[in-house]
N, C-alpha and C. Protein backbone atom coordinates (compact mmCIF):
# COMPACT_ATOMS: atom_id res chain seq x y z
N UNK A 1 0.85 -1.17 0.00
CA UNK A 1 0.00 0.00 0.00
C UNK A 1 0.89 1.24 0.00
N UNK A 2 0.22 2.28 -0.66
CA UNK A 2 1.34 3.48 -0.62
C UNK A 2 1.38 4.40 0.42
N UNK A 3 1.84 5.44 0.61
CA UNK A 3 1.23 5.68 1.38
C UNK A 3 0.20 7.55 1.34
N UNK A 4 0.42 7.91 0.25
CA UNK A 4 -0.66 8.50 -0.77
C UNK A 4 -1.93 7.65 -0.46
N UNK A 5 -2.30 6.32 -0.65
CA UNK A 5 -3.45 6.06 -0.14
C UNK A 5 -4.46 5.97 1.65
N UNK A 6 -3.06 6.72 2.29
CA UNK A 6 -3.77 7.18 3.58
C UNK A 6 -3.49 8.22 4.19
N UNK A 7 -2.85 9.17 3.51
CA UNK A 7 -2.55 10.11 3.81
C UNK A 7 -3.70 11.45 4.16
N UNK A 8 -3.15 11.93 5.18
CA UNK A 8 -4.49 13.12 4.89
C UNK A 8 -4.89 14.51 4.13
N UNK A 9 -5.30 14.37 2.94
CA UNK A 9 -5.60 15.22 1.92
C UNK A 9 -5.70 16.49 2.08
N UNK A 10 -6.10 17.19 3.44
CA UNK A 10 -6.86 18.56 4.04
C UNK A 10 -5.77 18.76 4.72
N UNK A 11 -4.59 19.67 4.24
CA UNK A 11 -3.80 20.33 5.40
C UNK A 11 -4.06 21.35 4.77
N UNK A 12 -3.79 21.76 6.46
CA UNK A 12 -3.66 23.54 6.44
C UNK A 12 -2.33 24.06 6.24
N UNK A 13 -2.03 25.01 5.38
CA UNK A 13 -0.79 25.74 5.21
C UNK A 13 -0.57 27.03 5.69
N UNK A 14 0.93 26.80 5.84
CA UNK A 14 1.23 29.12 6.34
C UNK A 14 2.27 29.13 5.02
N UNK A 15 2.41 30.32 4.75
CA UNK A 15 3.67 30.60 4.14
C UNK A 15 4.36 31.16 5.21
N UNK A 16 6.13 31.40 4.68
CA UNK A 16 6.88 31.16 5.79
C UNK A 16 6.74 32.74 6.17
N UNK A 17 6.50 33.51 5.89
CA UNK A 17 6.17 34.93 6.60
C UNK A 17 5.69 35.04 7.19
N UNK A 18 4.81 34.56 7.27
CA UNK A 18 3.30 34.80 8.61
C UNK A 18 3.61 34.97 9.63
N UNK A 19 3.09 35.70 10.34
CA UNK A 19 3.45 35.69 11.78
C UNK A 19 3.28 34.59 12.72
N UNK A 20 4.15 34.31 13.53
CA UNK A 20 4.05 33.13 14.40
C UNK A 20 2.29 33.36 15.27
N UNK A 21 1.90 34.18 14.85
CA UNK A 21 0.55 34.86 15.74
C UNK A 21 -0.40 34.37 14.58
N UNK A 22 -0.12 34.62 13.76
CA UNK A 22 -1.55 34.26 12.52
C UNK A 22 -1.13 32.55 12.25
N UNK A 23 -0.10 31.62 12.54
CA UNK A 23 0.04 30.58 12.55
C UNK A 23 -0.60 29.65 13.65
N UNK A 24 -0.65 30.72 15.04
CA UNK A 24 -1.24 29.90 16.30
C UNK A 24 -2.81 30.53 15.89
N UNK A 25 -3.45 31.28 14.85
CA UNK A 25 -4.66 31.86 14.64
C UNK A 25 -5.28 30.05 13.87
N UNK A 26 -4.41 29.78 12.92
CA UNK A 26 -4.74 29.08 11.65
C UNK A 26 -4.43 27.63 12.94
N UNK A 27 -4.00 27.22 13.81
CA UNK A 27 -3.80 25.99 14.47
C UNK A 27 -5.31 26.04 15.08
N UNK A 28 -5.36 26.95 15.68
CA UNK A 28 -6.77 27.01 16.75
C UNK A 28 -8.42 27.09 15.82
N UNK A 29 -8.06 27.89 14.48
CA UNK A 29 -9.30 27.53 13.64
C UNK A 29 -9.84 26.55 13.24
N UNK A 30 -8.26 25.35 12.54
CA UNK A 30 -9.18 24.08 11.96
C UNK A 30 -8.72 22.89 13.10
N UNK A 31 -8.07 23.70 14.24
CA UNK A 31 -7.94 22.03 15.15
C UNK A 31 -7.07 21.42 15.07
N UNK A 32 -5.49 22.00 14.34
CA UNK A 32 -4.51 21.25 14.32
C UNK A 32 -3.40 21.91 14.83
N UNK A 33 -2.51 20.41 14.85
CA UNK A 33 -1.30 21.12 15.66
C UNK A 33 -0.22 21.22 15.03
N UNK A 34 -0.29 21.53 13.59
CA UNK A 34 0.87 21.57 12.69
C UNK A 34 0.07 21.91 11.79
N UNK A 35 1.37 22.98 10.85
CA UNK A 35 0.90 23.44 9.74
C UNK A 35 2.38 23.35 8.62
N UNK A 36 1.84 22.75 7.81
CA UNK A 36 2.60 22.78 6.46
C UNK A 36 2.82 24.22 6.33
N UNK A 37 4.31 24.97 6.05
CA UNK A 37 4.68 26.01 5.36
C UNK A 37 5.23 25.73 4.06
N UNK A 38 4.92 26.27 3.49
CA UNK A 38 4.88 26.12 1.87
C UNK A 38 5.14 27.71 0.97
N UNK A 39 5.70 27.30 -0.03
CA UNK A 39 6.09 28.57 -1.13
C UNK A 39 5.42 28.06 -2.46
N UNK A 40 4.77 28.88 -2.99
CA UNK A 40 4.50 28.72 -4.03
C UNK A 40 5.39 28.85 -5.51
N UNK A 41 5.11 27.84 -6.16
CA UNK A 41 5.68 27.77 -7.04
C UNK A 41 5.33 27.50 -8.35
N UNK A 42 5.14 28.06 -9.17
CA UNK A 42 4.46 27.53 -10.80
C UNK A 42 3.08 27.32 -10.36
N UNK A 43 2.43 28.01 -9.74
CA UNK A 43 0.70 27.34 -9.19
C UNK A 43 0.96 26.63 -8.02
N UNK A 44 1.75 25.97 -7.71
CA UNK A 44 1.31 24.96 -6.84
C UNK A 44 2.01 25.18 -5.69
N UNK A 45 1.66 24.53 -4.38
CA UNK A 45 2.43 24.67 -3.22
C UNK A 45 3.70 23.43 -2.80
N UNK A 46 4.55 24.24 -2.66
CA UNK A 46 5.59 23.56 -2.03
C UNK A 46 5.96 23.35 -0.88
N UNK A 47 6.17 22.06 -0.40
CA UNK A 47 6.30 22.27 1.16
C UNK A 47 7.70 22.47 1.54
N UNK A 48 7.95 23.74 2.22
CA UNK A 48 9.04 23.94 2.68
C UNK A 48 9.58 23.69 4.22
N UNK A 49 8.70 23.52 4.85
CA UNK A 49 8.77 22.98 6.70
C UNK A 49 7.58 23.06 7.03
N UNK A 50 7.50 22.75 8.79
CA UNK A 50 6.27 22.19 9.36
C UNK A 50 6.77 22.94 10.26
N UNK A 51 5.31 24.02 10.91
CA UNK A 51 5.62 24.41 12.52
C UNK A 51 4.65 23.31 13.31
N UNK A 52 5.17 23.46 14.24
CA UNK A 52 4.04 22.60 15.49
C UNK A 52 3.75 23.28 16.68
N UNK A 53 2.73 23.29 17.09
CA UNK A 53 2.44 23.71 18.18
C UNK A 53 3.55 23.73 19.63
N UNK A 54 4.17 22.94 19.23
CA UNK A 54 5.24 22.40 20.74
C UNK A 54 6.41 23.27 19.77
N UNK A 55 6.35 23.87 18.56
CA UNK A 55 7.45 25.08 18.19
C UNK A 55 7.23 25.82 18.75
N UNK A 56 5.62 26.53 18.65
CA UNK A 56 5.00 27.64 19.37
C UNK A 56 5.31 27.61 20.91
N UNK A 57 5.03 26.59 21.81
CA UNK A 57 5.20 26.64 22.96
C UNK A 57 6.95 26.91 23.33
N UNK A 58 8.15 25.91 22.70
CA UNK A 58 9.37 25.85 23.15
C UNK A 58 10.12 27.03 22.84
N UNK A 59 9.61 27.56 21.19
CA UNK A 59 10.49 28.45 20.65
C UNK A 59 9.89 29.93 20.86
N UNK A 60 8.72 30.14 21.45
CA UNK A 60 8.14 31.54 20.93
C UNK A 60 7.70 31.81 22.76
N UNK A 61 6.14 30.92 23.30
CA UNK A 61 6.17 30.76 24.82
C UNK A 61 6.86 31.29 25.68
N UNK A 62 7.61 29.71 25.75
CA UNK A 62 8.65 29.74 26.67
C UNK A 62 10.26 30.42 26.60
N UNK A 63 10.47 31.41 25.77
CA UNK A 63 11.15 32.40 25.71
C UNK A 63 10.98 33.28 25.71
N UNK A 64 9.18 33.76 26.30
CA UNK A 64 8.44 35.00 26.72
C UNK A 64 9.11 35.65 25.18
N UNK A 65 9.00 35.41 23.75
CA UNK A 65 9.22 36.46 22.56
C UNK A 65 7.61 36.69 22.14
N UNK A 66 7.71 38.00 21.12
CA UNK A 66 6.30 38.24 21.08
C UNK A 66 6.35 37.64 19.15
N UNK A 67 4.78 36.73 19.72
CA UNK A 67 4.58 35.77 18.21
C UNK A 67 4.09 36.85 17.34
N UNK A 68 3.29 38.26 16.78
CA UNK A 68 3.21 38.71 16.24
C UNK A 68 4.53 39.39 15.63
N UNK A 69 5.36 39.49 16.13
CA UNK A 69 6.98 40.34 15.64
C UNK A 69 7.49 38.75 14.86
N UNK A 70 7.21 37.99 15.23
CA UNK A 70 8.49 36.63 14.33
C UNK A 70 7.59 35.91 13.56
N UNK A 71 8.32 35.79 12.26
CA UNK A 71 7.72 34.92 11.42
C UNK A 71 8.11 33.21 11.26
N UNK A 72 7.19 32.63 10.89
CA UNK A 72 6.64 30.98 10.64
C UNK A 72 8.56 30.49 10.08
N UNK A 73 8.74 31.17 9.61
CA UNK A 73 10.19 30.77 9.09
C UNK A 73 11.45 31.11 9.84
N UNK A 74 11.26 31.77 11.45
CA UNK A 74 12.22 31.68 12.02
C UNK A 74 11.82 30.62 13.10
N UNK A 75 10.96 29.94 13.08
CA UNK A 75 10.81 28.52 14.37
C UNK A 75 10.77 27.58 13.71
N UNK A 76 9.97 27.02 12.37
CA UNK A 76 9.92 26.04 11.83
C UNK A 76 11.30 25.27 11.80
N UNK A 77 11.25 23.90 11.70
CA UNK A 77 12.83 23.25 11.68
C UNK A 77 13.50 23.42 10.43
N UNK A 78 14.43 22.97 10.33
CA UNK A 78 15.77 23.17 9.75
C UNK A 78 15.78 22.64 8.35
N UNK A 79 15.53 21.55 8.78
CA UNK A 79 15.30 20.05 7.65
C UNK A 79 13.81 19.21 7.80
N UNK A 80 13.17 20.05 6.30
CA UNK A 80 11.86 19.18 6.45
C UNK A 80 12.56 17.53 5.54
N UNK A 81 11.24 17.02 6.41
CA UNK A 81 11.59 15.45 5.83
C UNK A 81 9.96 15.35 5.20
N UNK A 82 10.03 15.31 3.88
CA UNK A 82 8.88 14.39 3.46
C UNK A 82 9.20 13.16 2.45
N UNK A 83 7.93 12.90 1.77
CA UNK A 83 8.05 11.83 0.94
C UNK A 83 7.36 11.50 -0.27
N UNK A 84 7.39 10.49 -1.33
CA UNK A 84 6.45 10.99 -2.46
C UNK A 84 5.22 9.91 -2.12
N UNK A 85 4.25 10.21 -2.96
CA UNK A 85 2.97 9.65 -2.23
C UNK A 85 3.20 8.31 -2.62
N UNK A 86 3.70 7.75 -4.12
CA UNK A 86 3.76 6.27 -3.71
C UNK A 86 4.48 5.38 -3.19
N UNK A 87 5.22 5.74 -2.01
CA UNK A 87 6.31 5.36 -1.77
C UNK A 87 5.32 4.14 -0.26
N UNK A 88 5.72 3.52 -0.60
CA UNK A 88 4.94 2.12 0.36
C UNK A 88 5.28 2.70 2.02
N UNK A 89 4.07 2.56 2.36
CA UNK A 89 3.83 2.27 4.14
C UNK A 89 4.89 2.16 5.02
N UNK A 90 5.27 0.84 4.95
CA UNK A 90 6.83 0.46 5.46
C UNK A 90 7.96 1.05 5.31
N UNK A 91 8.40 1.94 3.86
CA UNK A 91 9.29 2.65 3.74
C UNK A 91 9.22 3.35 4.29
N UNK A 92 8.34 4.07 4.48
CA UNK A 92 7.46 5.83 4.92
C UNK A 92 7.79 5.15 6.77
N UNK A 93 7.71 4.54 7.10
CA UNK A 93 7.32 4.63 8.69
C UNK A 93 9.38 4.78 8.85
N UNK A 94 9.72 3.43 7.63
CA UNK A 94 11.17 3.33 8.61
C UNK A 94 11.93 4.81 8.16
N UNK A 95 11.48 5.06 7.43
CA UNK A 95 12.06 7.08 6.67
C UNK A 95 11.66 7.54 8.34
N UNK A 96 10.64 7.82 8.95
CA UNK A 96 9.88 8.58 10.06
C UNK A 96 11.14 8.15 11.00
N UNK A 97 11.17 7.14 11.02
CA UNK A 97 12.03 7.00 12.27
C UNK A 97 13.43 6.88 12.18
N UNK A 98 13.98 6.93 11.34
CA UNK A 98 14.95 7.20 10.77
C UNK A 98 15.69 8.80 11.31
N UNK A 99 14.62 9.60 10.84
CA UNK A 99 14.62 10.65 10.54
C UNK A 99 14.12 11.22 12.24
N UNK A 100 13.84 10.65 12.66
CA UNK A 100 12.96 11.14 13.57
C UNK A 100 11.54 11.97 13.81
N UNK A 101 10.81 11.66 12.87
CA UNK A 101 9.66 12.68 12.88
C UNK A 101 8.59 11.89 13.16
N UNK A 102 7.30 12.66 13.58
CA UNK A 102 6.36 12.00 13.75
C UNK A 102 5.10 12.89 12.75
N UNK A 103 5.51 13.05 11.58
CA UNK A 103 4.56 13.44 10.72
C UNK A 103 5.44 14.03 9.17
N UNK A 104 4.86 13.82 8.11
CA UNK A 104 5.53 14.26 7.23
C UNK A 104 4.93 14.46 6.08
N UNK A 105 4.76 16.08 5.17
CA UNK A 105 4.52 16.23 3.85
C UNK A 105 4.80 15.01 2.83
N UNK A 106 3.14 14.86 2.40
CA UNK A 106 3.33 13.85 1.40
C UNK A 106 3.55 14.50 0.00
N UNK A 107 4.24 14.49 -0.86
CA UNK A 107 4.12 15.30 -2.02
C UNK A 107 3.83 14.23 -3.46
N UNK A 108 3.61 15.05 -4.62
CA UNK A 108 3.52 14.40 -5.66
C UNK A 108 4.69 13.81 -6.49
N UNK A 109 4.84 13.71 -7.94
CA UNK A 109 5.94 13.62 -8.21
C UNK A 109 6.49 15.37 -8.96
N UNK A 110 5.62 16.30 -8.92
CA UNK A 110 6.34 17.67 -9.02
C UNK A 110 6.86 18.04 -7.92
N UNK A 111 6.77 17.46 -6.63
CA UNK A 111 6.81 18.12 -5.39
C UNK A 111 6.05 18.98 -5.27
N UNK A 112 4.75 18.94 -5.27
CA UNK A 112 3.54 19.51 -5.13
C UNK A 112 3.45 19.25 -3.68
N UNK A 113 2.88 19.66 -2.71
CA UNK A 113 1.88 19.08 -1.69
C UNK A 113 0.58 18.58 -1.52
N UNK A 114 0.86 17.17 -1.47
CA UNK A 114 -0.36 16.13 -1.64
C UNK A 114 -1.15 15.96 -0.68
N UNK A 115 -0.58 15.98 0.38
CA UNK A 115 -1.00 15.73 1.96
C UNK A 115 -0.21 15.45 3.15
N UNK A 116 -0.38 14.91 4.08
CA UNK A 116 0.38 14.77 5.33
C UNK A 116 0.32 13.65 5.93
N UNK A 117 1.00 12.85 6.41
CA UNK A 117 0.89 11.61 7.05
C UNK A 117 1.55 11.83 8.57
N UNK A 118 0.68 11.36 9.41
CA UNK A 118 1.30 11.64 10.91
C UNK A 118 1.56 10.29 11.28
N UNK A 119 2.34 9.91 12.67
CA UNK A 119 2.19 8.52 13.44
C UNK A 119 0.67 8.05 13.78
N UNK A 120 -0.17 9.05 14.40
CA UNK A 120 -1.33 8.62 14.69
C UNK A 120 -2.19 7.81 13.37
N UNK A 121 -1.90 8.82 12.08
CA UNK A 121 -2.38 7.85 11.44
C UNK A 121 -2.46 6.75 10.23
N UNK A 122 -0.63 6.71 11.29
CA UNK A 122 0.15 5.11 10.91
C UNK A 122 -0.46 4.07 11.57
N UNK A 123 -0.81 4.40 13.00
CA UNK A 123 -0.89 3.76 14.28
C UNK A 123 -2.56 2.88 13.77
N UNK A 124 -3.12 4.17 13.29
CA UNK A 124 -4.70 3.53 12.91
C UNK A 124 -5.08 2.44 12.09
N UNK A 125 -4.27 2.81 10.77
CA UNK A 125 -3.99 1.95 9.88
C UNK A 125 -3.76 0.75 10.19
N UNK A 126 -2.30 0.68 10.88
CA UNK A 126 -1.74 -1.01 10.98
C UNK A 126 -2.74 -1.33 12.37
N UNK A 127 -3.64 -0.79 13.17
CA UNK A 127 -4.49 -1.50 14.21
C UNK A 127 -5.50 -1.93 14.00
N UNK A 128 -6.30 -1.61 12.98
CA UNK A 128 -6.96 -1.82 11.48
C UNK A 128 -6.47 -3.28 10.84
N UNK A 129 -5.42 -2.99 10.60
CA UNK A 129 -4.91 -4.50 9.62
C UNK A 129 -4.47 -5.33 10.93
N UNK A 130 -4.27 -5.70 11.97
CA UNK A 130 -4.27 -6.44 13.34
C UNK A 130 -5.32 -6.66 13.61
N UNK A 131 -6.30 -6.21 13.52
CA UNK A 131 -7.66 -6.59 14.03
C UNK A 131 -8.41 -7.49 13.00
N UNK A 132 -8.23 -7.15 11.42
CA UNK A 132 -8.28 -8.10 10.83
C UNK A 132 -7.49 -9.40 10.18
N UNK A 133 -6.30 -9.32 11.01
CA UNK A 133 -5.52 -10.64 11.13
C UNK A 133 -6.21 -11.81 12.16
N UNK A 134 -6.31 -10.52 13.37
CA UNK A 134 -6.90 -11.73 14.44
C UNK A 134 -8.26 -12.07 13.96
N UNK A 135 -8.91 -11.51 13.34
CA UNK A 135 -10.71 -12.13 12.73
C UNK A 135 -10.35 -13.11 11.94
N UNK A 136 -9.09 -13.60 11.36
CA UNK A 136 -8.72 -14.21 10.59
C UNK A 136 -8.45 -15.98 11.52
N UNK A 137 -7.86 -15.49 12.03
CA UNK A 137 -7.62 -16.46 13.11
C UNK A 137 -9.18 -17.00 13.65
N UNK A 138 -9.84 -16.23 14.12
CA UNK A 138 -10.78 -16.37 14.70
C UNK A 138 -11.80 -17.90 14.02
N UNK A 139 -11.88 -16.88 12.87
CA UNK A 139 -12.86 -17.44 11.27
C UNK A 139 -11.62 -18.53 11.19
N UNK A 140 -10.74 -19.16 11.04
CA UNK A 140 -10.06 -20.14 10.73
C UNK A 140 -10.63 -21.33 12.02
N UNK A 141 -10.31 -21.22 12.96
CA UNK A 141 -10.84 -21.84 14.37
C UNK A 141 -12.30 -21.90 13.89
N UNK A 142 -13.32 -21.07 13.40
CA UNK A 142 -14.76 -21.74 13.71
C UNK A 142 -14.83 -22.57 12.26
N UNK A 143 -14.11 -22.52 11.54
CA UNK A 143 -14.31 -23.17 10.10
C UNK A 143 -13.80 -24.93 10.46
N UNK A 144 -12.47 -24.63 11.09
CA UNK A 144 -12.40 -26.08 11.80
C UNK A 144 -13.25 -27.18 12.34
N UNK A 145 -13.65 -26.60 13.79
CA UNK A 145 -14.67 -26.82 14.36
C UNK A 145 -16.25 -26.97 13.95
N UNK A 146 -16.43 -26.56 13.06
CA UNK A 146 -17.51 -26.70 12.12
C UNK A 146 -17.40 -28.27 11.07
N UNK A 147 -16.35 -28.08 10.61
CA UNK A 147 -16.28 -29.49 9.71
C UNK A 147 -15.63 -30.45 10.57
N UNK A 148 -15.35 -30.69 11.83
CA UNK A 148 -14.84 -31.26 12.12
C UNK A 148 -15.99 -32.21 12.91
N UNK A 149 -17.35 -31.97 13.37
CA UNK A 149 -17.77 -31.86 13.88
C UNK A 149 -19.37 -32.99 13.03
């Protein structure tokens, strides 16, 4: 499976100017705790880093600085890590940890931004495919017991 086929389609973006204040505006509107920063390019968006909420808190917070004076592109990290959308499940998780991240721009093959894939919903996925391993098991045992019988 790729992982373009579970990725989540609906991110929210900043460009990297924005104020760290209109970035914690755009977290608290649609409910998330990361936002794709992106540059546009030829039409389309490029993902250039990810702020997170725990940027907002470590880098802006808890150094009492004021988030309207700094922009999305002086907290965001260093080195975004993403990936292309058909790049299989398994690759994509051991890239994550590799890398250390727990979420990452899915892009196309222009490097477009396709979507986002987090751990949580890596975690869903493969608990999903475990649950129908063990039904598997299950249904094997009553199929036995049935003809055996």
């Amino acid at each position: 499976m790729a992982i373009g086929e579970i990725c989540n389609r609906e991110v929210v973006v900043v460009e990297a100017d924005a104020s760290v204040a209109e970035a914690a505006s755009l977290m608290r509107q649609f409910h998330v705790g990361d936002l794709v920063v992106v540059r546009e390019t030829d039409g389309r968006n490029e993902p250039i880093g990810i702020v997170t909420d725990r940027d907002l808190v470590l880098e802006v917070l808890a150094e009492e600085l004021d988030p309207g004076a700094l922009s999305v592109s002086e907290i965001m990290g260093a080195e975004l890590v993403k990936v292309k959308e058909d790049t299989g499940v398994f690759e994509a998780i051991r890239f994550m940890r590799e890398k250390g991240v727990r979420r990452m721009p899915v892009v196309d093959d222009s490097g477009a931004l396709a979507g986002i894939v987090s751990l949580d919903d890596l975690l869903e996925v493969l608990s999903e495919e475990l649950v129908e391993l063990s039904r598997l098991t299950r249904a094997e045992h009553k199929r036995e017991a049935d003809t055996r019988h």
